[in-house]
C-alpha atoms as a PDB file:
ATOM      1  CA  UNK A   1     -74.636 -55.771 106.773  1.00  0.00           C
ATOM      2  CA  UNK A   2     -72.315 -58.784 106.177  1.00  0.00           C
ATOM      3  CA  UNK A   3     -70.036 -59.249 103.795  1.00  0.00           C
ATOM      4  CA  UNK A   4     -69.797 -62.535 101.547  1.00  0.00           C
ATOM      5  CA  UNK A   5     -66.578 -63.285 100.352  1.00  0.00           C
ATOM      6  CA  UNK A   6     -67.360 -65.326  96.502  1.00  0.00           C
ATOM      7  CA  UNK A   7     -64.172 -66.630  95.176  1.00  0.00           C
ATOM      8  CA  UNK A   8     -63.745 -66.691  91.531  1.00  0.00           C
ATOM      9  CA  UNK A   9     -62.933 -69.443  89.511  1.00  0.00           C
ATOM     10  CA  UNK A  10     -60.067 -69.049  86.702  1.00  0.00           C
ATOM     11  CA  UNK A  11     -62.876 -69.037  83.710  1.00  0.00           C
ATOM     12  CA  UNK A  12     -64.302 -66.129  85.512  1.00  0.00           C
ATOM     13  CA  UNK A  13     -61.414 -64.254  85.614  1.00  0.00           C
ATOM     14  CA  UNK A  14     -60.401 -65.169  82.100  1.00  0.00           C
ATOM     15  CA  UNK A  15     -64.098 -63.751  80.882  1.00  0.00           C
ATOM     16  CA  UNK A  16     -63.354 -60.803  82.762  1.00  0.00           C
ATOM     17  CA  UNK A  17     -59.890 -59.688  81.719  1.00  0.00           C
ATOM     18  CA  UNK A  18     -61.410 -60.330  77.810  1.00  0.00           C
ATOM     19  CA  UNK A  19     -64.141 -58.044  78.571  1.00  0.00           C
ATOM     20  CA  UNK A  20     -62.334 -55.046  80.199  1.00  0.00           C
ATOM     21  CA  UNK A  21     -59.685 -55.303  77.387  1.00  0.00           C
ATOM     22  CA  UNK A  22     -62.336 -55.355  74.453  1.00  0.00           C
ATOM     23  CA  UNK A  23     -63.840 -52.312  76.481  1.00  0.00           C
ATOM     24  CA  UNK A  24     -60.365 -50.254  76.479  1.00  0.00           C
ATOM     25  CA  UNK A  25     -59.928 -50.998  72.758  1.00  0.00           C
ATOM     26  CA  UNK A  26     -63.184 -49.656  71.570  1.00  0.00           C
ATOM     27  CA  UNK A  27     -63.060 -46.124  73.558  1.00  0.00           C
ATOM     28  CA  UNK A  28     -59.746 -45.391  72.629  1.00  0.00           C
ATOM     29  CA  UNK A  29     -59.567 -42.930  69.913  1.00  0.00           C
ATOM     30  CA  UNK A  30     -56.996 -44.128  67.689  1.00  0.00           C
ATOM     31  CA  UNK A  31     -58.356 -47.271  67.239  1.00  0.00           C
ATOM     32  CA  UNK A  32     -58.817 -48.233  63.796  1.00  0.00           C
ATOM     33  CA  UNK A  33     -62.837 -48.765  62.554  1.00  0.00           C
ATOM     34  CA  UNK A  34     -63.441 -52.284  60.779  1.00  0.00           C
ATOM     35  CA  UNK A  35     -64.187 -52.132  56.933  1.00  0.00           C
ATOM     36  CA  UNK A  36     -67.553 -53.654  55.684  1.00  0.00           C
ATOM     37  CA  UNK A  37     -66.405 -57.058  55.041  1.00  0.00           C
ATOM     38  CA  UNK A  38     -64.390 -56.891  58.952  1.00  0.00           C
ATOM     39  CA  UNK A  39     -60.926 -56.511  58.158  1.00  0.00           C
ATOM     40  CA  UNK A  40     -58.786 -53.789  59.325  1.00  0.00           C
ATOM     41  CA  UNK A  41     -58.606 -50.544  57.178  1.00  0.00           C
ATOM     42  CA  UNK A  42     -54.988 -50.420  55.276  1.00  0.00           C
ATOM     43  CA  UNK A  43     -51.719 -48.318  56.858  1.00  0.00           C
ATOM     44  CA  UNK A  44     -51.844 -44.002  56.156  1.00  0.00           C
ATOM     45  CA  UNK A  45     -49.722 -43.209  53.363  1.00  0.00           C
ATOM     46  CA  UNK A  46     -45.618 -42.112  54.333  1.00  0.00           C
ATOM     47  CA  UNK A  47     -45.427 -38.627  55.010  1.00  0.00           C
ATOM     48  CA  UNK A  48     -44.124 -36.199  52.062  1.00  0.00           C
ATOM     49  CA  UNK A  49     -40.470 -36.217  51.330  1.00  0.00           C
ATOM     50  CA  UNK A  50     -38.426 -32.850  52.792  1.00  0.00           C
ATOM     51  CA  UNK A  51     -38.433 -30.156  50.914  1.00  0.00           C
ATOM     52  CA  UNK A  52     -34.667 -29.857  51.351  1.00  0.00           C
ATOM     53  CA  UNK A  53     -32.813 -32.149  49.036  1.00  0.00           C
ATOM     54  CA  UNK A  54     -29.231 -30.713  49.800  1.00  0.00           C
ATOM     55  CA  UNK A  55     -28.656 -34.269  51.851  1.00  0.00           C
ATOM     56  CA  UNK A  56     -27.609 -33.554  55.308  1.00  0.00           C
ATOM     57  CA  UNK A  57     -28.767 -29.709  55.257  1.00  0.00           C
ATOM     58  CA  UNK A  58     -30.901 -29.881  57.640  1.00  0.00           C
ATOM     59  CA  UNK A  59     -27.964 -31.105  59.687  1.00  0.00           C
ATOM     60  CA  UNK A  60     -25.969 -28.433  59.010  1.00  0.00           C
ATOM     61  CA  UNK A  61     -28.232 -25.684  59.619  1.00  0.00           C
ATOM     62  CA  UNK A  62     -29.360 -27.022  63.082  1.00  0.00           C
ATOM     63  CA  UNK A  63     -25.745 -27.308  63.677  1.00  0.00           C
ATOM     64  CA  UNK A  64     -25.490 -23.715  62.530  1.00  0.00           C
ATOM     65  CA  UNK A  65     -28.372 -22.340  65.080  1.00  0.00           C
ATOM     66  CA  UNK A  66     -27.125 -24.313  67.876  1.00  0.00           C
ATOM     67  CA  UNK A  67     -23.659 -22.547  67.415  1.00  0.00           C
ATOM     68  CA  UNK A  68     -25.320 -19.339  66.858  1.00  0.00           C
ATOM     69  CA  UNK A  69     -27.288 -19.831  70.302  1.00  0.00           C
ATOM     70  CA  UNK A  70     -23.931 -20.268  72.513  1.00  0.00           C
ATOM     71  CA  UNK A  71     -23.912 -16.657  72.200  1.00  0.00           C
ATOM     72  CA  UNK A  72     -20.416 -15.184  73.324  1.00  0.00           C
ATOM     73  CA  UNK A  73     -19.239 -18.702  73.585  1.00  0.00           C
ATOM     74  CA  UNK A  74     -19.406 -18.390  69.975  1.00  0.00           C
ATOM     75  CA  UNK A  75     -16.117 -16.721  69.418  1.00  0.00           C
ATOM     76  CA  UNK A  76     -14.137 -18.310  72.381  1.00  0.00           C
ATOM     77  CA  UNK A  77     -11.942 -21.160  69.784  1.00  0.00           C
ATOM     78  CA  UNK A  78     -11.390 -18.091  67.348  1.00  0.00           C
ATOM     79  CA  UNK A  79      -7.470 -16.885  67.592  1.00  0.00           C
ATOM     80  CA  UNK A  80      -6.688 -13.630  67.848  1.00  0.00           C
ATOM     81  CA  UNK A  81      -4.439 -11.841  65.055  1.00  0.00           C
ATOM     82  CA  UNK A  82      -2.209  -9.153  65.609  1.00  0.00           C
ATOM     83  CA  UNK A  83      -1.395  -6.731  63.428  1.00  0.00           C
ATOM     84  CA  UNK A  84       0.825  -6.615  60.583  1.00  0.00           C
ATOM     85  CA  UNK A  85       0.832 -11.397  60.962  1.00  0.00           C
ATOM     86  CA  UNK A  86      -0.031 -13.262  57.970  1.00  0.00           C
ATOM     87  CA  UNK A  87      -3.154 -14.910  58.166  1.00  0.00           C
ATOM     88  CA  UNK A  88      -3.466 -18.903  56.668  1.00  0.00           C
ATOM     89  CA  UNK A  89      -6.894 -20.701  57.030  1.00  0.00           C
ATOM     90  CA  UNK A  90      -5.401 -23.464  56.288  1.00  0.00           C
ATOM     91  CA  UNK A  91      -3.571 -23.499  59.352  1.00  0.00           C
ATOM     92  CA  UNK A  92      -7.508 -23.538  61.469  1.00  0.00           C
ATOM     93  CA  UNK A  93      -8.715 -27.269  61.710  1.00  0.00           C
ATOM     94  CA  UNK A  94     -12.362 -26.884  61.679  1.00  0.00           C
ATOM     95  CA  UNK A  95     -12.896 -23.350  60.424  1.00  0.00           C
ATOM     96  CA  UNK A  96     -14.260 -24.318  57.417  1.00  0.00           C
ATOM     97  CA  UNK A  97     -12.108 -23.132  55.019  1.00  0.00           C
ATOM     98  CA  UNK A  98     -10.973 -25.098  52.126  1.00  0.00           C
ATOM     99  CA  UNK A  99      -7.801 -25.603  51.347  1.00  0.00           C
ATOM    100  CA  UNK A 100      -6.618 -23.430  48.545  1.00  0.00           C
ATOM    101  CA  UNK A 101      -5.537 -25.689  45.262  1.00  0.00           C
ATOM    102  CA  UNK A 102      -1.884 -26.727  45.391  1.00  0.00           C
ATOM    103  CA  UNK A 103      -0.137 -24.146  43.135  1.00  0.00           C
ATOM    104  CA  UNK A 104       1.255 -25.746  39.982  1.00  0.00           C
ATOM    105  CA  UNK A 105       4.941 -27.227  40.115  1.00  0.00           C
ATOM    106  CA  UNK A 106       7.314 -24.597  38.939  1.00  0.00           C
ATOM    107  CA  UNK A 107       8.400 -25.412  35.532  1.00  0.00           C
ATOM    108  CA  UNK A 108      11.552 -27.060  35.543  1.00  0.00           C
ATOM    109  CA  UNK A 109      14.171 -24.723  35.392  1.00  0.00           C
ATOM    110  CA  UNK A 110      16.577 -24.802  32.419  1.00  0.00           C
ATOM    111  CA  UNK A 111      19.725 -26.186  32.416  1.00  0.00           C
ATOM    112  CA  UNK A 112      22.665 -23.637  32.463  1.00  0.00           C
ATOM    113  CA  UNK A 113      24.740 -24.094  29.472  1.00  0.00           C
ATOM    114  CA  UNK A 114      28.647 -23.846  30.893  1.00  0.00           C
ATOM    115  CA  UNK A 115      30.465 -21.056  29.770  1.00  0.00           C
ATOM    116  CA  UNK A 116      32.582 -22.490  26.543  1.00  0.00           C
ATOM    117  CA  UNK A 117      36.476 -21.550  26.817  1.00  0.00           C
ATOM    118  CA  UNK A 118      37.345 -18.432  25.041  1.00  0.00           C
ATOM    119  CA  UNK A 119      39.746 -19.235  21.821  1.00  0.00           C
ATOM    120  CA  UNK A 120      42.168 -16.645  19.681  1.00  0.00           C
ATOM    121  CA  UNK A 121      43.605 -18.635  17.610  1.00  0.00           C
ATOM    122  CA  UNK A 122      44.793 -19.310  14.018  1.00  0.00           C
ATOM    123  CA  UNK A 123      43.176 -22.147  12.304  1.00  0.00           C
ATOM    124  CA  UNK A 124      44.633 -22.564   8.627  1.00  0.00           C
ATOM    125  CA  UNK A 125      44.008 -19.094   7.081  1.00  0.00           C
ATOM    126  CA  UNK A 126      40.926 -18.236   9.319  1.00  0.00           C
ATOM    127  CA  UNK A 127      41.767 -16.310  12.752  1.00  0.00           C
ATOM    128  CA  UNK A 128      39.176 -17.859  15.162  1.00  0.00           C
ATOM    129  CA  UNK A 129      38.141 -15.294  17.802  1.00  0.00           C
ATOM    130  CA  UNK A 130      35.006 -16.741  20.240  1.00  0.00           C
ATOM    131  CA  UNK A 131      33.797 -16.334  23.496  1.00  0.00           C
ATOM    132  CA  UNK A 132      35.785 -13.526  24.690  1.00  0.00           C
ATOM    133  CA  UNK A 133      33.878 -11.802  27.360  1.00  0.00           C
ATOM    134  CA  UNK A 134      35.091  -7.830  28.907  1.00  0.00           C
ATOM    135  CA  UNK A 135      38.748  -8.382  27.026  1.00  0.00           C
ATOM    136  CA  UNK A 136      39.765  -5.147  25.913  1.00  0.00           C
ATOM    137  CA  UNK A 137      43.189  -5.964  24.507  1.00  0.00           C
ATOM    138  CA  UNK A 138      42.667  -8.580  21.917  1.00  0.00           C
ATOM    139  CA  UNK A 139      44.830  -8.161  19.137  1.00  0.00           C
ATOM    140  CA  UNK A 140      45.549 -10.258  15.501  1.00  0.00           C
ATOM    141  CA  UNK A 141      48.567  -9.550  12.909  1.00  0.00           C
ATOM    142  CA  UNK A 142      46.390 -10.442   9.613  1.00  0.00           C
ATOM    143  CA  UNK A 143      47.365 -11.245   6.379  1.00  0.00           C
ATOM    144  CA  UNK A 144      45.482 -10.376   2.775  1.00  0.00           C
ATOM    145  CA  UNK A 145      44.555 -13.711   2.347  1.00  0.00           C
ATOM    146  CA  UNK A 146      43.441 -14.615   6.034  1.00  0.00           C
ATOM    147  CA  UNK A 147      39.622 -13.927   7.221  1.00  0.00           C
ATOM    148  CA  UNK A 148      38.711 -13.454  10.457  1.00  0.00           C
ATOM    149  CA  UNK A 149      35.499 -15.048  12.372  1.00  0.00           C
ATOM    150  CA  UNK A 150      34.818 -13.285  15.329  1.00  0.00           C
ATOM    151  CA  UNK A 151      31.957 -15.482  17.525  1.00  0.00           C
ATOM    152  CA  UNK A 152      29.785 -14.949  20.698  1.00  0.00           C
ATOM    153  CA  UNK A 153      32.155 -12.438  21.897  1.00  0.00           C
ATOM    154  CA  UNK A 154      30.355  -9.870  24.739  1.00  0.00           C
ATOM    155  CA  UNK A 155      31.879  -6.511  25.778  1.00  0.00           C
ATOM    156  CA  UNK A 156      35.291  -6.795  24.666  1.00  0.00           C
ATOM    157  CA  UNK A 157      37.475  -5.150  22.315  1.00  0.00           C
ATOM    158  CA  UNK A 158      39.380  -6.378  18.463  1.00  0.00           C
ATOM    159  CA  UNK A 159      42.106  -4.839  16.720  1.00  0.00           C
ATOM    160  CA  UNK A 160      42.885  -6.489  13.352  1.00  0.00           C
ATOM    161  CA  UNK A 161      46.476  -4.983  12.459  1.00  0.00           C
ATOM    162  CA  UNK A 162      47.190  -5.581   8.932  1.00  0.00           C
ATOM    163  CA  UNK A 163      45.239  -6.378   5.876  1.00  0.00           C
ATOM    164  CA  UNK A 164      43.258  -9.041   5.531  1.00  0.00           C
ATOM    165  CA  UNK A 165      40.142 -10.785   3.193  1.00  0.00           C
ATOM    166  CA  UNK A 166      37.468 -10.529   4.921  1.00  0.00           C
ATOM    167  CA  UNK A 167      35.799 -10.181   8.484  1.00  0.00           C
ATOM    168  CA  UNK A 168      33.031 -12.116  10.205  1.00  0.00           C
ATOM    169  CA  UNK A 169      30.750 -11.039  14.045  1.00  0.00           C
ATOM    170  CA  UNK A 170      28.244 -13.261  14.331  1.00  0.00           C
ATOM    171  CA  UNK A 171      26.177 -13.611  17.753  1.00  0.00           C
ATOM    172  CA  UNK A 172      28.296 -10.775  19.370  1.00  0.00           C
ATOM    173  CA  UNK A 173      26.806  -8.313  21.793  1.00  0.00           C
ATOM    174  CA  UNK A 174      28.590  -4.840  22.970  1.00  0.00           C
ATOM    175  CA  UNK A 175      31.531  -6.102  21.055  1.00  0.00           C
ATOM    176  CA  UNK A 176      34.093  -3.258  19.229  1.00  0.00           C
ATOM    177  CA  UNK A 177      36.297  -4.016  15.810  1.00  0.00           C
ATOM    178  CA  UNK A 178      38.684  -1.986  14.538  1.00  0.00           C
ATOM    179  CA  UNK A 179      41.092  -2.714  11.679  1.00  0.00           C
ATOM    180  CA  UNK A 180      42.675  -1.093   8.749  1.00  0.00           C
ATOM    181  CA  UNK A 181      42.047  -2.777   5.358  1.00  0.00           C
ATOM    182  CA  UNK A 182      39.760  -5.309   4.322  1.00  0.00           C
ATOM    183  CA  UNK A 183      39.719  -6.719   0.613  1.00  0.00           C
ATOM    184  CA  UNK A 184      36.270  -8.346   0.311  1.00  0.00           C
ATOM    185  CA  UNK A 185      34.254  -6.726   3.142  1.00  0.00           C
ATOM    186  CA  UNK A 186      33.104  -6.984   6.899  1.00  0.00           C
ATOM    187  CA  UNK A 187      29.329  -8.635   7.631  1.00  0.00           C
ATOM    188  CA  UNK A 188      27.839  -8.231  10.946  1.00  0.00           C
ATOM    189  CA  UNK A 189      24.932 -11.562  11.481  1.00  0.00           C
ATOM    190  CA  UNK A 190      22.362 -11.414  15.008  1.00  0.00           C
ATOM    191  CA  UNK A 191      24.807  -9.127  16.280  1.00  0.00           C
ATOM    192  CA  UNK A 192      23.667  -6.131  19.336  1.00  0.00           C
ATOM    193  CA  UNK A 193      25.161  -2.790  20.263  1.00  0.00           C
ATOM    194  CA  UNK A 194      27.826  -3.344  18.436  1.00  0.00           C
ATOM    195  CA  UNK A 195      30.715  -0.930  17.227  1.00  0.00           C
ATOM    196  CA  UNK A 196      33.068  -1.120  13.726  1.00  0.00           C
ATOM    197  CA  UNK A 197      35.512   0.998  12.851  1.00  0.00           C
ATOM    198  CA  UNK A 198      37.672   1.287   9.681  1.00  0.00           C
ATOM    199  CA  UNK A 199      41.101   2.997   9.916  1.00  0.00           C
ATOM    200  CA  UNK A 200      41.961   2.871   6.099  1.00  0.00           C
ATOM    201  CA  UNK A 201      40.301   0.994   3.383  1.00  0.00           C
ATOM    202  CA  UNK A 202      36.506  -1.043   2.853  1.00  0.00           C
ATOM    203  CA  UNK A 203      34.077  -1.896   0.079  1.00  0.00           C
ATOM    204  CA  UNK A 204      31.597  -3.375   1.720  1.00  0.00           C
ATOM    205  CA  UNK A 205      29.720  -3.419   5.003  1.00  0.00           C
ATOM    206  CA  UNK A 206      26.735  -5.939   5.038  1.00  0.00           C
ATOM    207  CA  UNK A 207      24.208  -6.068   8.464  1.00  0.00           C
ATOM    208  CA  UNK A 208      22.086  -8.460   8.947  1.00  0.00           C
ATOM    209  CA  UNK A 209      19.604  -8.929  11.896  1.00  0.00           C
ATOM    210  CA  UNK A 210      21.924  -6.750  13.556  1.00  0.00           C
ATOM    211  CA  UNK A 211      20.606  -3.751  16.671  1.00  0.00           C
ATOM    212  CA  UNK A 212      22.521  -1.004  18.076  1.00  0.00           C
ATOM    213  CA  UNK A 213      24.935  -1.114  14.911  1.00  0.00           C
ATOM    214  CA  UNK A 214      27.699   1.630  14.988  1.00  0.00           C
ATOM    215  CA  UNK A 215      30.085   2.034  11.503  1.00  0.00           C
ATOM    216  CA  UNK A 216      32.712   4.571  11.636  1.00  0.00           C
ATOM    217  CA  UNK A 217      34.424   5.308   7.976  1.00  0.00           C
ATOM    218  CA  UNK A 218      37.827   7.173   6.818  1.00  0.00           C
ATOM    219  CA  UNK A 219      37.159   9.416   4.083  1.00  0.00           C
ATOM    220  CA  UNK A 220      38.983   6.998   1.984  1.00  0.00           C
ATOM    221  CA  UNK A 221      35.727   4.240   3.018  1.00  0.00           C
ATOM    222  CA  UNK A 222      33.439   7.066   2.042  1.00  0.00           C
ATOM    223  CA  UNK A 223      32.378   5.202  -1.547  1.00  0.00           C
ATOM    224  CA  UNK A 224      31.992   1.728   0.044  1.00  0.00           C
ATOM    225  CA  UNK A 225      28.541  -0.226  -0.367  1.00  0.00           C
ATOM    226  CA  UNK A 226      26.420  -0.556   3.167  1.00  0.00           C
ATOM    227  CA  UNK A 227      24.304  -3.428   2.803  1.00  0.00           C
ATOM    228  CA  UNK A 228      21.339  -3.699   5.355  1.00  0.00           C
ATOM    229  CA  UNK A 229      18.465  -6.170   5.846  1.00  0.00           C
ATOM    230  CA  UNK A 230      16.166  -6.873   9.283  1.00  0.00           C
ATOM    231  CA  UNK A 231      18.312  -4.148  11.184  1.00  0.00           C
ATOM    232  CA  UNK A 232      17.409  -1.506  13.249  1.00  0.00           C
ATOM    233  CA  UNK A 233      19.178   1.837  14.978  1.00  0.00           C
ATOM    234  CA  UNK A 234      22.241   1.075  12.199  1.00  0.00           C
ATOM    235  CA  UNK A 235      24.456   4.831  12.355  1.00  0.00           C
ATOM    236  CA  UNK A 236      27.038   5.530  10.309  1.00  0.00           C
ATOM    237  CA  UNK A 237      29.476   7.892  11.411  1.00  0.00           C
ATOM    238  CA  UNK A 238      31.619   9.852   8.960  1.00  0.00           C
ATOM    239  CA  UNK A 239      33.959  12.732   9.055  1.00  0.00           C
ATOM    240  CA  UNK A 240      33.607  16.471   8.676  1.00  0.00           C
ATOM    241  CA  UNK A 241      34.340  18.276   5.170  1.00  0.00           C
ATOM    242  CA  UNK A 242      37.304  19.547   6.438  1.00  0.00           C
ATOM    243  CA  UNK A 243      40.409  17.797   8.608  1.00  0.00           C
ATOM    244  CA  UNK A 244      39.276  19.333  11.617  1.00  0.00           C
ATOM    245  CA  UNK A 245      35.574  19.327  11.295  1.00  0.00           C
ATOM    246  CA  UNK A 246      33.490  16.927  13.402  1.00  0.00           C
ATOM    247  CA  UNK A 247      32.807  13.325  12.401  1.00  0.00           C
ATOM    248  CA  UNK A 248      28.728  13.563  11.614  1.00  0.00           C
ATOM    249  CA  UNK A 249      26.688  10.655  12.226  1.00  0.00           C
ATOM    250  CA  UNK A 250      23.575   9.796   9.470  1.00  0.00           C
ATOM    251  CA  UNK A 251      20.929   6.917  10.813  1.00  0.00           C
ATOM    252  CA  UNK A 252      20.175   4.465   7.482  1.00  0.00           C
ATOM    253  CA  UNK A 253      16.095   4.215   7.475  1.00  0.00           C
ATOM    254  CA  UNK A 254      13.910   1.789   8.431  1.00  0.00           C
ATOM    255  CA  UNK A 255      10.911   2.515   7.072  1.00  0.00           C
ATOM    256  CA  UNK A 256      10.156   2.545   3.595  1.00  0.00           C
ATOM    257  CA  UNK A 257       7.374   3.233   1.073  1.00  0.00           C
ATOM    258  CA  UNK A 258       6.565   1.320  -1.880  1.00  0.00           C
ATOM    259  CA  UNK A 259       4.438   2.315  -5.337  1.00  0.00           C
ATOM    260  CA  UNK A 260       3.074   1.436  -8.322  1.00  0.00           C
ATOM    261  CA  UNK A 261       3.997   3.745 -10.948  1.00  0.00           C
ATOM    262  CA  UNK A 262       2.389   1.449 -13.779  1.00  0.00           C
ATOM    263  CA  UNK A 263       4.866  -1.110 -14.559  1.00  0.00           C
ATOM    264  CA  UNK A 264       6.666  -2.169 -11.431  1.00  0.00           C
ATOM    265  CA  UNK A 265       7.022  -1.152  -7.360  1.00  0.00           C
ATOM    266  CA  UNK A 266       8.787   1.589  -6.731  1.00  0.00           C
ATOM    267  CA  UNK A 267      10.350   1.734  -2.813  1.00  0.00           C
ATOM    268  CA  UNK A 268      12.007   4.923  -1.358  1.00  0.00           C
ATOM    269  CA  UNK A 269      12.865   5.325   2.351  1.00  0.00           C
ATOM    270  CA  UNK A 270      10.027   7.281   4.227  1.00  0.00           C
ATOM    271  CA  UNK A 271      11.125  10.802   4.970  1.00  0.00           C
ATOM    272  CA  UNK A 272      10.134  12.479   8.124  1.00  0.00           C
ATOM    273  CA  UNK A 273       9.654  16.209   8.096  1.00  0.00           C
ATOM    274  CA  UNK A 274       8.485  18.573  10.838  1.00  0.00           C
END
C-alpha cells in the first residue's frame, strides 16, 4: 500500500479546528442549552446567605478546631503557676482575656485641717480655753463676773478656782471640769464622754447634743435644775445619805411616753421594770 501525503491548505485547517471545537462544546455537560428564541439561558441565582450572622464566626470557630486538633501542642504557650502566686490575665497577650475595667480614681482625699494652737487666755471678762489636747493641769483663778468658754478641748483636764458667772464646753471630747461656784449655770453643746464636777454651789446644768455626759453634785447642788435635750447616756452622780455613804449614780431617761388625757399631751419618762 502507498501512502499519499495531501497537504492542507490554511481554510482547511481553519474549517477543521471550528468543527472539533463546536463538537467539544456540545458534549460537554455543563454547557448551557439555547432558549427558544437562541439566546443563552440567564446566570443561577447566588447561593443562600450563611446561616451564621455573628461576622467572622466562622473564622473563629475554624480557628478554634484547628487549635483543638494540635492536640498536646495545645497547652505548650500556657505558663505554669505555682502555688500560693497571684494569677493576672492581663499579664497573658493572647489568652483571651479582657482586661478588667480600670477601677475608679480614689476619691480625692481630704485635706487635713492643721492642728490650731491651743490658747488659755483671758480675753476681757471671758477666760478663753481651746484646743487643749491630753493637758491635765490646766488651771483658771475666776472671778463672779468672768465666764468661761471652754472649746475643742480633747482628753485634758480644767480646774476653775474661784467663783465665776457662768461656764461654756462646746465641741469637747473626753474633756473633765471641775470648779466650785457658778452663779448662772454650766451648759455642755456637741460635747462626748465628757466629765463635770461641782465642788460647792450650781443652779443649773443644761446638755445639749451631748454623749457620754458625767455630772457629779455636792449635796449643797442637790436642788439645782438639769436641763437635757438630744442627749444620750447623761449620769448624774450624787452622794450617799450619810457623810460616809457612797456617791450613787441615777441615769436621766431617754425614752419617753406621751398621752392624751382629753385636753392636752401628757409625757412621762418610760419606766422599765423586770
Amino acid at each position: 500500500m502507498v501512502w499519499r501525503v495531501v497537504s492542507a491548505t490554511p481554510r482547511t485547517l481553519a474549517r477543521t479546528r471550528s468543527s472539533r471545537a463546536a463538537q467539544r462544546k456540545d458534549d460537554s455537560p455543563d454547557a448551557p442549552s439555547l432558549t427558544s428564541n437562541g439566546a443563552p439561558p440567564p446566570p443561577p441565582p447566588p447561593p443562600p446567605p450563611s446561616g451564621d450572622s455573628g461576622g467572622g464566626g466562622g473564622d473563629g470557630t475554624a480557628a478554634l478546631f484547628a487549635q483543638l486538633n494540635q492536640g498536646g501542642a495545645v497547652t505548650s504557650g500556657l505558663k505554669k503557676v505555682v502555688k500560693g502566686e497571684t494569677w493576672d490575665p492581663t499579664a497573658y497577650k493572647g489568652s483571651g482575656a479582657k482586661k478588667a475595667d480600670a477601677a475608679p480614681k480614689a476619691a480625692a482625699a481630704k485635706p487635713v485641717a492643721a492642728a490650731k494652737p491651743p490658747k488659755l487666755a483671758l480675753d476681757g471678762k471671758k477666760w478663753v480655753c481651746e484646743h487643749q489636747v491630753k493637758q491635765s493641769s490646766l488651771t483658771i483663778d475666776a472671778e463672779v463676773k468672768q465666764t468661761v468658754y471652754v472649746y475643742q478641748c480633747t482628753d485634758s483636764v480644767l480646774t476653775v478656782n474661784g467663783k465665776c458667772n457662768a461656764i461654756t464646753l462646746d465641741g469637747c471630747k473626753k474633756m473633765a471640769i471641775v470648779f466650785d461656784t457658778v452663779v448662772a449655770g454650766i451648759e455642755l453643746i456637741n460635747c462626748t464622754s465628757c466629765k463635770v464636777q461641782v465642788k460647792d454651789k450650781i443652779m443649773t446644768v443644761t446638755v445639749d447634743k451631748c454623749n457620754g455626759t458625767q455630772l457629779i453634785l455636792t449635796r449643797e447642788s442637790l436642788d439645782c435644775e438639769i436641763i437635757s435635750a438630744k442627749s444620750s447616756e447623761l449620769n448624774i452622780v450624787v452622794p450617799g445619805e450619810n457623810e460616809n455613804d457612797e456617791f450613787k449614780e441615777f441615769a436621766i431617761p431617754e425614752q419617753f411616753v406621751s398621752k392624751w388625757d382629753g385636753t392636752k399631751w401628757v409625757t412621762v419618762s418610760m419606766a422599765h421594770t423586770g
